[in-house]
Protein backbone atom coordinates (compact mmCIF):
# COMPACT_ATOMS: atom_id res chain seq x y z
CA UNK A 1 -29.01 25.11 31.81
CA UNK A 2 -32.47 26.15 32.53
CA UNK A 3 -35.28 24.64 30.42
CA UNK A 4 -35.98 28.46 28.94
CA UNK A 5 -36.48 29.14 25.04
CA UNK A 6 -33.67 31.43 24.00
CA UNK A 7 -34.85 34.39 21.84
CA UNK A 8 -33.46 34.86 18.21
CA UNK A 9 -30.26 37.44 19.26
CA UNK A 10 -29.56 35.10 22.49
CA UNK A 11 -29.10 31.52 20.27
CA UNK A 12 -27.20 33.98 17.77
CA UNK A 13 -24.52 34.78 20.65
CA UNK A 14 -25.00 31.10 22.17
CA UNK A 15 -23.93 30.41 18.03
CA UNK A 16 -20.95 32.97 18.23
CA UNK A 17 -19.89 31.94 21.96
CA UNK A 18 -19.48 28.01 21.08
CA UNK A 19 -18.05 28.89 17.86
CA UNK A 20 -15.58 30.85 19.47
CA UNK A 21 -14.68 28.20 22.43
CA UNK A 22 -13.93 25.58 19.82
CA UNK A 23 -11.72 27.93 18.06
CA UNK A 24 -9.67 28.98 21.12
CA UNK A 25 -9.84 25.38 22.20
CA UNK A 26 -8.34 24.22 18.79
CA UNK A 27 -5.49 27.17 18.93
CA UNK A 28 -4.54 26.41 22.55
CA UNK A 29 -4.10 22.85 22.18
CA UNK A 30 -2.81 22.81 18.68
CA UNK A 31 1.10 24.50 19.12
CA UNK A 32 2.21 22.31 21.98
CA UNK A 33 2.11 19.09 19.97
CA UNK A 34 3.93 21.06 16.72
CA UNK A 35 6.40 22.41 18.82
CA UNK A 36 7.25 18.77 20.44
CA UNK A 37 7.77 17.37 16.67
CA UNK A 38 9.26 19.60 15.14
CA UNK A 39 11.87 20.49 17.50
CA UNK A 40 12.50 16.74 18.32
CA UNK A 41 12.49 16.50 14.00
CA UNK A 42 15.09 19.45 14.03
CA UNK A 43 17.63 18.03 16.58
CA UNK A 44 17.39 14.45 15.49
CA UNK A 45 17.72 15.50 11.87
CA UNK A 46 21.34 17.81 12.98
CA UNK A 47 22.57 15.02 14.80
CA UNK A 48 21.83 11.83 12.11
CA UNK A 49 23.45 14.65 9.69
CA UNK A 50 26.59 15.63 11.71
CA UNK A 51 27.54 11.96 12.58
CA UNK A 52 26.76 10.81 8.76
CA UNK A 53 29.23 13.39 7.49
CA UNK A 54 31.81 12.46 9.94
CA UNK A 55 31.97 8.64 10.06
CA UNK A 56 29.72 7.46 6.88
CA UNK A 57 28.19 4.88 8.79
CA UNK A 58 24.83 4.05 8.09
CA UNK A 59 23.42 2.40 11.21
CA UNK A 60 23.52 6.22 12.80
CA UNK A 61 20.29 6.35 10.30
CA UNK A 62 18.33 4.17 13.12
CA UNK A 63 18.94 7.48 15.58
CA UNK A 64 15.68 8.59 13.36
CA UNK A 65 13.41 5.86 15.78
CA UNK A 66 14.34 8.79 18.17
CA UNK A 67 11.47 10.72 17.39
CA UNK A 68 8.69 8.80 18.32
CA UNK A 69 10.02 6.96 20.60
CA UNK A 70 10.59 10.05 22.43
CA UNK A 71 7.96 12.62 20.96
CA UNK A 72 4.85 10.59 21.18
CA UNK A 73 5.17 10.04 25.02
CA UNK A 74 5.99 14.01 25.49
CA UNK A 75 2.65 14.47 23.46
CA UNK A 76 0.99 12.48 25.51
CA UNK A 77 2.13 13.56 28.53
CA UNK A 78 1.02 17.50 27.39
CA UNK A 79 -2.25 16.82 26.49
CA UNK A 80 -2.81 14.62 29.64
CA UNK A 81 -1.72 17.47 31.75
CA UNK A 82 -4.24 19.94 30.00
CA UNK A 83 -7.28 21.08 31.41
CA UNK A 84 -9.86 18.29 30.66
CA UNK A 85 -11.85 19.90 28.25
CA UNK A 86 -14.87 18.50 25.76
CA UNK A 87 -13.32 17.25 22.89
CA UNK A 88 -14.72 19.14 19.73
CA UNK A 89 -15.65 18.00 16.33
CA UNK A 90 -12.66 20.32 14.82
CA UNK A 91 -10.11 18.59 17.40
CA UNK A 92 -11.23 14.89 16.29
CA UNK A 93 -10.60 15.72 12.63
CA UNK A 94 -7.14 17.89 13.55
CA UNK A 95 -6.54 14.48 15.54
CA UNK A 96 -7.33 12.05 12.82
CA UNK A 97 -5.47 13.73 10.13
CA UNK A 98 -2.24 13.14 12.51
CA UNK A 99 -3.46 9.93 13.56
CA UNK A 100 -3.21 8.54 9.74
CA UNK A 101 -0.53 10.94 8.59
CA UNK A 102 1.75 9.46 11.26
CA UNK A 103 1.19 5.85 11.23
CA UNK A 104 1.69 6.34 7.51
CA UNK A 105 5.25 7.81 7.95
CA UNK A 106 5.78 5.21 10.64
CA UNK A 107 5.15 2.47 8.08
CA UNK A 108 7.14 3.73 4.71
CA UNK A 109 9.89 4.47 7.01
CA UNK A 110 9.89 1.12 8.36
CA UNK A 111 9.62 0.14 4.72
CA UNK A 112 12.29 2.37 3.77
CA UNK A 113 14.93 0.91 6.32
CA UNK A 114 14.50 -2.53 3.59
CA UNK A 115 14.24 -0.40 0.62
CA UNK A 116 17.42 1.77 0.83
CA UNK A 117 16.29 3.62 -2.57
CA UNK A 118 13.14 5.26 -1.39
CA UNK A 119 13.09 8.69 -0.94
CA UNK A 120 11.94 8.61 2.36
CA UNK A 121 12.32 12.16 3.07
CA UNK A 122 11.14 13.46 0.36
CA UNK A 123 8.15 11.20 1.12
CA UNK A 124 7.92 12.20 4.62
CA UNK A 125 8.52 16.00 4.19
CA UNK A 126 5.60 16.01 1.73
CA UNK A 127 3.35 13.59 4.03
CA UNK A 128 4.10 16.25 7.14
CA UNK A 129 3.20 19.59 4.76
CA UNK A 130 0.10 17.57 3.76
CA UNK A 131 -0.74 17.05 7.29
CA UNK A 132 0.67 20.60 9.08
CA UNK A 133 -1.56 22.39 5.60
CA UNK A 134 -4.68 20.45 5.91
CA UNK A 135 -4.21 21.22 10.14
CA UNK A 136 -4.09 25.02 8.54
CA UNK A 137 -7.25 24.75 6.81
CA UNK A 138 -9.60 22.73 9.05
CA UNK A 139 -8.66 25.30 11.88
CA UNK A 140 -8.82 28.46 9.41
CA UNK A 141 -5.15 29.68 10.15
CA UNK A 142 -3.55 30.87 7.13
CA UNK A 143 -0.03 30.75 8.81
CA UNK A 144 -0.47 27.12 9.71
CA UNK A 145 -1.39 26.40 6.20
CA UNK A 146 0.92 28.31 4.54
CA UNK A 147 3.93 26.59 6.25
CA UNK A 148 2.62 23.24 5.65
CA UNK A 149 2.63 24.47 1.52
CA UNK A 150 6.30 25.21 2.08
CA UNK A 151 6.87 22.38 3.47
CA UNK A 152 5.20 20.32 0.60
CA UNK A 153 7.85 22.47 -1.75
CA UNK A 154 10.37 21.65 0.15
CA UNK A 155 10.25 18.22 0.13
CA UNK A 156 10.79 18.55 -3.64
CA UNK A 157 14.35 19.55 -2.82
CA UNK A 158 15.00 16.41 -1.17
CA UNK A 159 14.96 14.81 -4.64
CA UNK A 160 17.84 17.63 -6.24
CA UNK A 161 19.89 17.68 -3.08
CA UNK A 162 23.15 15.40 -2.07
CA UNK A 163 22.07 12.37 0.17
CA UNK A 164 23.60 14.00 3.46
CA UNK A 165 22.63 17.79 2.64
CA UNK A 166 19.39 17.41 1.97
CA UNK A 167 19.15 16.35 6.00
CA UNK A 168 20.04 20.11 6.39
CA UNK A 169 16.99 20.66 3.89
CA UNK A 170 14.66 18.47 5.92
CA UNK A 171 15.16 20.21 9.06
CA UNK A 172 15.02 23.65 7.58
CA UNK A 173 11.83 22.63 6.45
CA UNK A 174 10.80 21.45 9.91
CA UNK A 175 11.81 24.35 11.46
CA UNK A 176 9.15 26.79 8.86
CA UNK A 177 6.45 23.66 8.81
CA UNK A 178 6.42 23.26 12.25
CA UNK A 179 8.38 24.86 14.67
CA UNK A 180 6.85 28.62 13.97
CA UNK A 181 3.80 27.55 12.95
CA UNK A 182 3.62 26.22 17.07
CA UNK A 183 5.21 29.23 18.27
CA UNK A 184 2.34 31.05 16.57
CA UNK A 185 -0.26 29.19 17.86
CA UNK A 186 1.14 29.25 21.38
CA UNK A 187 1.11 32.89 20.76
CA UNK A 188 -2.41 33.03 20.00
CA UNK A 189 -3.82 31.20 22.51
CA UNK A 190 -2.46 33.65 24.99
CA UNK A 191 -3.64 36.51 23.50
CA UNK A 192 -7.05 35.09 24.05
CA UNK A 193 -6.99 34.84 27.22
């Protein structure tokens, strides 16, 4: 950039031009890694239900490791295949909330697989709405935020509902905390274009 001073109305689009990079930035990278989790969530969550219902064995709970063990790589993968971009101070933030909300549900679902009792997805439904909502907020998409409050409500279900059913529940609630809310986002980036 040229050593020039910018006059008042050309810093004020400079302002409105960053400001509006880091927003598109945010949008386009944001639904890729939603739609990876929350499909992966879905699918795992039908099949752990389907083969609980028909045989009753437990151990068909471990198909759950499924999910990152598959839909961490795929993330990384994604956002290595990206355009190398700057990274902003919104996509740090976006990236630490994940960053703690996920090794958290990595560690009370380790902790649930000693604890049989915990409600672990209750406690991981409400852990994901926190995340997908506060995602929502930081980025200023109502959509995004609003699904991660449903999702928050939902997880209350998880408590009220039958052991196996509330599986269904939990991947309902994936599909409206994560799955459209990535669809969306997807959608927006393109429009930007």
């Amino acid at each position: 950039m040229d050593n020039k001073k910018l006059n008042e109305q050309e810093s004020l689009e400079l302002i409105t031009q960053m400001i509006q990079n880091t927003k598109f930035k945010m949008v386009k990278n944001a639904g890729t890694p939603f739609l990876v989790w929350g499909y992966m969530t879905v699918m795992t969550s039908l099949l752990v239900w389907y083969l609980l219902k028909e045989t009753g064995n437990y151990y068909w709970q471990f198909l759950w490791l499924l999910m990152p063990a598959v839909s961490y790589p795929v993330t990384i993968y994604n956002q290595r295949k990206k355009q190398r971009m700057a990274k902003t101070y919104i996509d740090r933030i976006v990236g630490y909330v994940w960053v703690v909300f996920g090794l958290c549900g990595l560690l009370i679902s380790c902790v649930s697989m000693i604890y049989w009792s915990l409600p672990i997805l209750f406690v991981i439904l409400l852990m994901m709405g926190m995340g997908t909502t506060l995602t929502g907020l930081i980025i200023n998409m109502k959509l995004v935020t609003v699904s991660g409050v449903l999702g928050i409500f939902a997880s209350l279900g998880c408590l009220y509902i039958d052991k196996f059913d509330q599986i269904l529940l939990f991947a309902l609630a994936f599909v409206f905390m994560m799955v459209i809310p990535g669809h969306y986002l997807n959608i927006m980036s393109k429009r930007r274009v």
